[in-house]
PDB file of N, CA and C in Angstrom:
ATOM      1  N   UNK A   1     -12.495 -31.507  16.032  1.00  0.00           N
ATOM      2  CA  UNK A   1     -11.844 -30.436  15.317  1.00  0.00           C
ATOM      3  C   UNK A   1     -10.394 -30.826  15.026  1.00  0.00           C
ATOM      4  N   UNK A   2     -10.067 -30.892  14.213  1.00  0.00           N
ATOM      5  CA  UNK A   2      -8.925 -31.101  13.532  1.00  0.00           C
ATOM      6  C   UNK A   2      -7.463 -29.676  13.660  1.00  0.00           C
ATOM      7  N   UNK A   3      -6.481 -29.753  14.867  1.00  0.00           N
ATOM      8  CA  UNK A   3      -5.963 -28.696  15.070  1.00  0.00           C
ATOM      9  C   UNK A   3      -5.297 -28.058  14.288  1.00  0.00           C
ATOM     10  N   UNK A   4      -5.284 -26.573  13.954  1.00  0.00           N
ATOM     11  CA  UNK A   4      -4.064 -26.348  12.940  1.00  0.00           C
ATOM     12  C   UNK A   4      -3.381 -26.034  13.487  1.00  0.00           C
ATOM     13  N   UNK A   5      -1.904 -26.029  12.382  1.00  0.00           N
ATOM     14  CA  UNK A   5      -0.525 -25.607  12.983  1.00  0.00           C
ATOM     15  C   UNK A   5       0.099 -24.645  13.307  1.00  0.00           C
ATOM     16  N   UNK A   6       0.826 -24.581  13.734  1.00  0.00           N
ATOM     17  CA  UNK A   6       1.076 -23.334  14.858  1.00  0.00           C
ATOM     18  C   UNK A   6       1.449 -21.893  13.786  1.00  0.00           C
ATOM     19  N   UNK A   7       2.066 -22.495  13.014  1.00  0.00           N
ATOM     20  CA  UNK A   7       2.333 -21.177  11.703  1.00  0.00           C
ATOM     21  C   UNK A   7       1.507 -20.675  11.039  1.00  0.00           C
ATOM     22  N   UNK A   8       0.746 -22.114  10.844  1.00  0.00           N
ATOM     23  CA  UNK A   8      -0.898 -21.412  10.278  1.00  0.00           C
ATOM     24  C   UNK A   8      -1.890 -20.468  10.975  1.00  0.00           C
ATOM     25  N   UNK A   9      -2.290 -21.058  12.199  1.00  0.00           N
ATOM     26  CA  UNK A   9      -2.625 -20.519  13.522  1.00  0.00           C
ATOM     27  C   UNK A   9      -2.261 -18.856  13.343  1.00  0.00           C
ATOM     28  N   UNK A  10      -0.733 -18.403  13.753  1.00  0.00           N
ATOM     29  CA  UNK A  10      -0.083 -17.447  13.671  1.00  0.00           C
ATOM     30  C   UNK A  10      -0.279 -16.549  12.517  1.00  0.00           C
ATOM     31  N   UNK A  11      -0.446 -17.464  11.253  1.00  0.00           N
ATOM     32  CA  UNK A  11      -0.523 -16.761   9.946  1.00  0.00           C
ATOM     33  C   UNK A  11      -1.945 -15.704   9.791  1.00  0.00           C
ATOM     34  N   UNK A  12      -3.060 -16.714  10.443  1.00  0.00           N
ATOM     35  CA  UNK A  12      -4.017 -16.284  10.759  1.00  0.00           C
ATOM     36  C   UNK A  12      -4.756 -15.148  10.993  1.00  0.00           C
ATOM     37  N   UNK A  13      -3.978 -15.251  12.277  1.00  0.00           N
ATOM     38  CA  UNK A  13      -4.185 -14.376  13.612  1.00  0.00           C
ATOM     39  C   UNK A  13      -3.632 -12.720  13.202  1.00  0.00           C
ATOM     40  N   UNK A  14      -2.563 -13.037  12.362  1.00  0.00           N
ATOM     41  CA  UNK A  14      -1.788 -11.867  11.962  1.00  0.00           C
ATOM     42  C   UNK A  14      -2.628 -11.087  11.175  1.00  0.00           C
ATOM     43  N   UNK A  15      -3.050 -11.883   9.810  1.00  0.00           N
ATOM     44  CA  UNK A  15      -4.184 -11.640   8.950  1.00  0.00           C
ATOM     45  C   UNK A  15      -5.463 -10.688   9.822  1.00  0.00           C
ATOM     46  N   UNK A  16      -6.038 -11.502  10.603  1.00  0.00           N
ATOM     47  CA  UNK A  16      -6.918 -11.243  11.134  1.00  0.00           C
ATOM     48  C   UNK A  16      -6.731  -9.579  11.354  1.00  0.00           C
ATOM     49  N   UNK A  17      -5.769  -9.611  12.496  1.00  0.00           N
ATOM     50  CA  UNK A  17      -4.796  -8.234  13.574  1.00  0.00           C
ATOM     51  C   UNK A  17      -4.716  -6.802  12.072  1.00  0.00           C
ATOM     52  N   UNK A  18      -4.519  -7.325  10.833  1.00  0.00           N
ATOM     53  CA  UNK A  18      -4.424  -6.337   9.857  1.00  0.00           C
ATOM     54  C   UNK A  18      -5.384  -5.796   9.144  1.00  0.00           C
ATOM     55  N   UNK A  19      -6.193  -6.781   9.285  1.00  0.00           N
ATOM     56  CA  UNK A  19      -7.557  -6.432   8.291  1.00  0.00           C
ATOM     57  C   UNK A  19      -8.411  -5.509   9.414  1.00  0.00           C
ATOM     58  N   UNK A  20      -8.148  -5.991  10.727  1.00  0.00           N
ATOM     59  CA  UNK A  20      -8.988  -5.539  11.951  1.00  0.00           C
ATOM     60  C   UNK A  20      -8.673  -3.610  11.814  1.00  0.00           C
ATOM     61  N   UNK A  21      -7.496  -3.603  11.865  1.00  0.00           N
ATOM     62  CA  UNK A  21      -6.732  -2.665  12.002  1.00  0.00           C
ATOM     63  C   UNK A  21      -6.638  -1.544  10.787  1.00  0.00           C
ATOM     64  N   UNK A  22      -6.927  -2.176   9.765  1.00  0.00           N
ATOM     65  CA  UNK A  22      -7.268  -1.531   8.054  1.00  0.00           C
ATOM     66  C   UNK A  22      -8.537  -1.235   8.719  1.00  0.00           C
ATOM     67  N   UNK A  23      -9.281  -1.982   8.786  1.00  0.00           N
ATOM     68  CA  UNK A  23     -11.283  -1.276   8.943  1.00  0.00           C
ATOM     69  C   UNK A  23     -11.651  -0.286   9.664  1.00  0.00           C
ATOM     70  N   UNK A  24     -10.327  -0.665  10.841  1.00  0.00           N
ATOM     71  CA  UNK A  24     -10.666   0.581  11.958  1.00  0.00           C
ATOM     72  C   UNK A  24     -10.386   1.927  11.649  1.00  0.00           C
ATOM     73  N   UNK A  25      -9.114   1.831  10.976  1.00  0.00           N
ATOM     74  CA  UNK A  25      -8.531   3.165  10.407  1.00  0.00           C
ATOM     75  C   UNK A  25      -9.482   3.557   9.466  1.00  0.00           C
ATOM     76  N   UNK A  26      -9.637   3.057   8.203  1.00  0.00           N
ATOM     77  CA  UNK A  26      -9.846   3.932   6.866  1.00  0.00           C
ATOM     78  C   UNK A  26     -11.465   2.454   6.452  1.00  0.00           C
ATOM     79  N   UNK A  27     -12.298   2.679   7.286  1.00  0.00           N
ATOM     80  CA  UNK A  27     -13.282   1.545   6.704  1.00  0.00           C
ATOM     81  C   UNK A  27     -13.674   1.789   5.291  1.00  0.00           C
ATOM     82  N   UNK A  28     -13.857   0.705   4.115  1.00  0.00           N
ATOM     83  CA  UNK A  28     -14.342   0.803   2.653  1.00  0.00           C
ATOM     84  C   UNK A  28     -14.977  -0.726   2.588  1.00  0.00           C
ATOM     85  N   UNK A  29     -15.511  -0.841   1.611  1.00  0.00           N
ATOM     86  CA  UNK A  29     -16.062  -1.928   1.118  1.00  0.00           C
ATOM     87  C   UNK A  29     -14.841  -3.016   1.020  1.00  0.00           C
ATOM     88  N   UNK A  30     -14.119  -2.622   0.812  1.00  0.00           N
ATOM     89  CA  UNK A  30     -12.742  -3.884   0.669  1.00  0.00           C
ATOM     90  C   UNK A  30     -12.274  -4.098   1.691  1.00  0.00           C
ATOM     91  N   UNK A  31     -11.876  -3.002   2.767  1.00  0.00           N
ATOM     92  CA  UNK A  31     -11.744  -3.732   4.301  1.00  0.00           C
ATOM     93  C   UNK A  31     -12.692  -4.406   5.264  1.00  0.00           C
ATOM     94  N   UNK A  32     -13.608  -4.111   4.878  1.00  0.00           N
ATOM     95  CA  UNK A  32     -14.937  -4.778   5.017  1.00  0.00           C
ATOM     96  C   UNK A  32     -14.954  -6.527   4.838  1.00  0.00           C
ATOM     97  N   UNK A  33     -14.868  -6.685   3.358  1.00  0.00           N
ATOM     98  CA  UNK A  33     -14.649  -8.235   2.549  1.00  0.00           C
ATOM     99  C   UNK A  33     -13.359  -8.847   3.546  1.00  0.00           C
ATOM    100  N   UNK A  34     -12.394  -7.958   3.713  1.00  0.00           N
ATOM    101  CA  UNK A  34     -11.189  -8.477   3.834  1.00  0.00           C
ATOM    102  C   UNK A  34     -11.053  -9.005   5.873  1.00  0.00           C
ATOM    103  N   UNK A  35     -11.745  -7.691   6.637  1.00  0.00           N
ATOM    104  CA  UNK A  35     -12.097  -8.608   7.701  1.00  0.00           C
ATOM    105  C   UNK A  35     -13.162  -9.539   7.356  1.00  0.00           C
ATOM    106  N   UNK A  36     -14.329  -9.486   7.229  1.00  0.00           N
ATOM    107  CA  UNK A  36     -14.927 -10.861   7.072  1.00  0.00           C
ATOM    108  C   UNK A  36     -14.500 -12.160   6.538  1.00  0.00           C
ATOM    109  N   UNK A  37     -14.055 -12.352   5.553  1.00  0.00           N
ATOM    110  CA  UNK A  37     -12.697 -13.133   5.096  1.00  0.00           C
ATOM    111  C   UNK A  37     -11.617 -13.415   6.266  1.00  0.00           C
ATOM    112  N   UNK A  38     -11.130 -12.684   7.185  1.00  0.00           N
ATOM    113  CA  UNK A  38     -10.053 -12.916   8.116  1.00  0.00           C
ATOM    114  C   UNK A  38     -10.439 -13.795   8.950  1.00  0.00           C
ATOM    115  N   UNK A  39     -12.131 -13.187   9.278  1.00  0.00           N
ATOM    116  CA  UNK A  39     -12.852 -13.625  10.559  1.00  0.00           C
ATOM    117  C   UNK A  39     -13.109 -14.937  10.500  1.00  0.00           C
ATOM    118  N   UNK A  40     -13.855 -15.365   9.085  1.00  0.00           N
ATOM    119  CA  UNK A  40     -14.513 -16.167   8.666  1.00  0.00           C
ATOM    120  C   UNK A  40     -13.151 -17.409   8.588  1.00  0.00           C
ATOM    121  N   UNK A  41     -11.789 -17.609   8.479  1.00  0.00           N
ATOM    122  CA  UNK A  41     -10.941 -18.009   8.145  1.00  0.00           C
ATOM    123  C   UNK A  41     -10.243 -18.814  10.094  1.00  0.00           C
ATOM    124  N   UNK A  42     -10.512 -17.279  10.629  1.00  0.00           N
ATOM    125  CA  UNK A  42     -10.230 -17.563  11.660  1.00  0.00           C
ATOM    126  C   UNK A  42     -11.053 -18.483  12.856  1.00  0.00           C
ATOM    127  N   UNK A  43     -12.257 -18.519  12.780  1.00  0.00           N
ATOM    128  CA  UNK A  43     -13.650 -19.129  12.861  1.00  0.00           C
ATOM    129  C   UNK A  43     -13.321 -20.406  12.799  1.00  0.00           C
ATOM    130  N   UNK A  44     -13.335 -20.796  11.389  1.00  0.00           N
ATOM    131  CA  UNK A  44     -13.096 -22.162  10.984  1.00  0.00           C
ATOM    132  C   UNK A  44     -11.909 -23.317  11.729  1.00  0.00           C
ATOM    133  N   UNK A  45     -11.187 -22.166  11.657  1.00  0.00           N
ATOM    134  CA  UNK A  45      -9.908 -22.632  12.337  1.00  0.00           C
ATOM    135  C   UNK A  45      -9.866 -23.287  13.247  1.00  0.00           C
ATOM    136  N   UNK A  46     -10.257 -22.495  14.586  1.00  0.00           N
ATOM    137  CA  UNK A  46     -10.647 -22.747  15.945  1.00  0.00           C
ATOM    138  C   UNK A  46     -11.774 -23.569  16.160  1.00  0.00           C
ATOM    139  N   UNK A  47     -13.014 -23.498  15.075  1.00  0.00           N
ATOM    140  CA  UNK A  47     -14.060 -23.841  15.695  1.00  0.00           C
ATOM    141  C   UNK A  47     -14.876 -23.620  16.369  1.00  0.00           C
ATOM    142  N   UNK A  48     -14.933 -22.074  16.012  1.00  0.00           N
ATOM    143  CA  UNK A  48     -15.341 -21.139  17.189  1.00  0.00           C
ATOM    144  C   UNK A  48     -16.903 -20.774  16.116  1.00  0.00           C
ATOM    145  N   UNK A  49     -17.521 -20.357  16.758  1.00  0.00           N
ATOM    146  CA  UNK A  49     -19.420 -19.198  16.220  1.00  0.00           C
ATOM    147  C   UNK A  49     -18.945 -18.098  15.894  1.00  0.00           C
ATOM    148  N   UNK A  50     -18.392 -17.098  16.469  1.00  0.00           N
ATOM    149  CA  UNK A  50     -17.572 -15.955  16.617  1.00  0.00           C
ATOM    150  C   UNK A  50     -16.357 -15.743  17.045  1.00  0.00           C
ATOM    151  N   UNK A  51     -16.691 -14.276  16.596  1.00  0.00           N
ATOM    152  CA  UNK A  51     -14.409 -14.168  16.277  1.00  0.00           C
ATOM    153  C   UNK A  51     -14.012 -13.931  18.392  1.00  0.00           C
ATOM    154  N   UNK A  52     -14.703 -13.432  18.769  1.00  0.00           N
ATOM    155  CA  UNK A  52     -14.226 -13.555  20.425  1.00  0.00           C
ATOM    156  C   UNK A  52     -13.722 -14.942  21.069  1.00  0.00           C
ATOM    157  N   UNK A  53     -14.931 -16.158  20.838  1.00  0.00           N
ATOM    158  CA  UNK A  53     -14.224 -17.069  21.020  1.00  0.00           C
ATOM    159  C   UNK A  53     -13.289 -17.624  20.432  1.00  0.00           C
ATOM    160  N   UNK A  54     -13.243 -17.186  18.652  1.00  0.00           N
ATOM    161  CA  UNK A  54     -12.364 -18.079  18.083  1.00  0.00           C
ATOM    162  C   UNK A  54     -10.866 -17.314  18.744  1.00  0.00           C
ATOM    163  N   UNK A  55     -10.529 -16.143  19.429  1.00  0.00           N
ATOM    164  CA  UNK A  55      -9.533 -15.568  19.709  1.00  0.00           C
ATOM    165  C   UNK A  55      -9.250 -16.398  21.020  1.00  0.00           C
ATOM    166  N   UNK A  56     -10.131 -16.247  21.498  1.00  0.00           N
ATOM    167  CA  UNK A  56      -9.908 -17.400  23.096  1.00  0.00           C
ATOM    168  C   UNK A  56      -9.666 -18.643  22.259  1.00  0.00           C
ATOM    169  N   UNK A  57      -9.802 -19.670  21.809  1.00  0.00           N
ATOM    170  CA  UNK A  57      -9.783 -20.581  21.340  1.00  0.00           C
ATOM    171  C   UNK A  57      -7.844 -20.087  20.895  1.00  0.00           C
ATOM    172  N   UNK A  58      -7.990 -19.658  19.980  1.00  0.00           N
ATOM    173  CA  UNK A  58      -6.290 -19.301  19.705  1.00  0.00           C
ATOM    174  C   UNK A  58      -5.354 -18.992  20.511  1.00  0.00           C
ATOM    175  N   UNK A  59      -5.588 -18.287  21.427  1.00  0.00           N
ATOM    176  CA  UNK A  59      -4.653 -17.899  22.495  1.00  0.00           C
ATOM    177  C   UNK A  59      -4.422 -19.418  23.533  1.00  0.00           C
ATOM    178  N   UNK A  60      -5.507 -20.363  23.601  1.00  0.00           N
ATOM    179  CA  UNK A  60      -5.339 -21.854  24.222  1.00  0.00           C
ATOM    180  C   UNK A  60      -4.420 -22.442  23.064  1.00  0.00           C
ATOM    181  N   UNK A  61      -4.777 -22.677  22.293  1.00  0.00           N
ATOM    182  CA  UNK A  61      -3.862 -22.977  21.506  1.00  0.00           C
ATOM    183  C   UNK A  61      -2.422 -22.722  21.386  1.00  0.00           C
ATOM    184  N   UNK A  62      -2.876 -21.301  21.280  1.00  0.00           N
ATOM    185  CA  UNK A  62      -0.656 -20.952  21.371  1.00  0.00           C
ATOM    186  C   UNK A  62      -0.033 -21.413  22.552  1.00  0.00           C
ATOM    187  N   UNK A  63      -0.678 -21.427  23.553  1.00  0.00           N
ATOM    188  CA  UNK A  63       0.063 -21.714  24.544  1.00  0.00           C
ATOM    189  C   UNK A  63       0.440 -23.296  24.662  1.00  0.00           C
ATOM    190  N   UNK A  64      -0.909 -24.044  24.399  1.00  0.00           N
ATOM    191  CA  UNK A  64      -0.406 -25.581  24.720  1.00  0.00           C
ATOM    192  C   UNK A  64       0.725 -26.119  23.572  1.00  0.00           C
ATOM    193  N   UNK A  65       0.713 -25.056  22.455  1.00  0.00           N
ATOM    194  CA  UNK A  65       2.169 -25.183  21.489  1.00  0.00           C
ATOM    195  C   UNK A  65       3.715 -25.121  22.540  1.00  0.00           C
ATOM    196  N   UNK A  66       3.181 -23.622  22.966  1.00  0.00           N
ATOM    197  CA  UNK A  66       4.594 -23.375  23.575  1.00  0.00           C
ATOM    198  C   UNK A  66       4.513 -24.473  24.782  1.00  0.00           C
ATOM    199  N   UNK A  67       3.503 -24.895  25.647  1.00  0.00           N
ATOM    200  CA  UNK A  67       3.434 -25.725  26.565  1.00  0.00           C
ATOM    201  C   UNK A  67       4.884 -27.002  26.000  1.00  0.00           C
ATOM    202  N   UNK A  68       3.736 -27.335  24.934  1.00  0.00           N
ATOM    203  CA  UNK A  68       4.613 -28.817  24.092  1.00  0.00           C
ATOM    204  C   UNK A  68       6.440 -28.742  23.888  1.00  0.00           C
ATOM    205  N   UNK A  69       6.631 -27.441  23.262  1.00  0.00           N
ATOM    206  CA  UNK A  69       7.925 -27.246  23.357  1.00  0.00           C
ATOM    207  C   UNK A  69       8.699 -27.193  24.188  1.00  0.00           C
ATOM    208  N   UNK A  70       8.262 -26.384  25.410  1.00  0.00           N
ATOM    209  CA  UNK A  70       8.883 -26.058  26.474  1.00  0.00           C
ATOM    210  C   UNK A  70       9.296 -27.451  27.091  1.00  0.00           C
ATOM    211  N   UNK A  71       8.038 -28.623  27.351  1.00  0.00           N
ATOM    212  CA  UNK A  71       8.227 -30.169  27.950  1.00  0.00           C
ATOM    213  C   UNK A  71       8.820 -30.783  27.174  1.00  0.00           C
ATOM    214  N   UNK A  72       9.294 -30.255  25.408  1.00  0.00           N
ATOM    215  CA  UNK A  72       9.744 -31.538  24.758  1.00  0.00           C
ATOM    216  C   UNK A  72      11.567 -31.228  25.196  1.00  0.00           C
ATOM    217  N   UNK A  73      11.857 -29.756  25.463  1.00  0.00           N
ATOM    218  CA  UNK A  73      13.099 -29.539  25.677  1.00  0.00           C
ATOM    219  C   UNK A  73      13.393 -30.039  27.004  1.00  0.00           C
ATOM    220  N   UNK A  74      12.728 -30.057  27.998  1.00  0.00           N
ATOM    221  CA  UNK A  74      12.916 -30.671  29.026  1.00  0.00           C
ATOM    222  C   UNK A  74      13.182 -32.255  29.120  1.00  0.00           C
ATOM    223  N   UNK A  75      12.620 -33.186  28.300  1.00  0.00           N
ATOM    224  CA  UNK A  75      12.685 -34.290  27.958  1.00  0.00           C
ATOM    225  C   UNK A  75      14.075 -34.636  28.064  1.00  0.00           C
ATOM    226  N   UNK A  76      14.541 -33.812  26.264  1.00  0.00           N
ATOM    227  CA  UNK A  76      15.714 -33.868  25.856  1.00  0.00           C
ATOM    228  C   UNK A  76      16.824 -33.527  26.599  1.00  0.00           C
ATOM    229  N   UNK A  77      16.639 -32.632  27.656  1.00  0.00           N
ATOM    230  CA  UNK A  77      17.616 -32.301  28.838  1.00  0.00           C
ATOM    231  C   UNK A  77      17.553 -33.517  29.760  1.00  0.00           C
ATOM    232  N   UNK A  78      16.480 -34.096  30.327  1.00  0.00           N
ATOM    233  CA  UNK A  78      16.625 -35.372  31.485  1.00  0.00           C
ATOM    234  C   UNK A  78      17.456 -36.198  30.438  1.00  0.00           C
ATOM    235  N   UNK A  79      16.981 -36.633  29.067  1.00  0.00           N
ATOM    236  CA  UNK A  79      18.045 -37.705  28.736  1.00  0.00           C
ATOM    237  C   UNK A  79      19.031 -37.628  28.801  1.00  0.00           C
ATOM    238  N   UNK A  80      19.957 -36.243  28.311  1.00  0.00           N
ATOM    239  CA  UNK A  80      20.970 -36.142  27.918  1.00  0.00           C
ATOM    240  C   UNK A  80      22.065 -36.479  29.459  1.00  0.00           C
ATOM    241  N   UNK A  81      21.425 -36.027  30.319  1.00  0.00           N
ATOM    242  CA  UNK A  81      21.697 -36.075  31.745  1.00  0.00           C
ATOM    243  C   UNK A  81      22.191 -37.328  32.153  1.00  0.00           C
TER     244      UNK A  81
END
């Protein structure tokens, strides 16, 4: 699986969180298209069958982002040292 990037990831997820949130409130045929579209987007992403794992799958993800950052600033602190 080929990872995406963390903005994309995020861009996603957000997408996802709105369309979820449109269907729940006021469901129509267009919030309908528009989560499946979110899901289906988000799916791909991760690499996931379904949107539960692809959410587990994302939430590993965000973190080993922030993981990466957090160790790359640390890096840059031992050198500077």
């Amino acid at each position: 699986m080929i990872l995406p990037a963390e903005k994309e990831l995020r861009a996603a997820l957000a997408r996802f969180a709105d369309a979820r949130i449109e269907h729940d409130v006021r469901p129509t045929g267009r919030t309908s298209r528009l989560l499946e579209d979110a899901t289906y987007t988000l799916c791909v992403m991760t690499g996931a069958t379904h949107v539960e794992q692809a959410l587990h799958v994302a939430d590993s993800l965000l973190r080993g982002y922030r993981a990466g950052r957090e160790g790359g600033a640390r890096e840059d602190e031992t050198l500077a040292a």
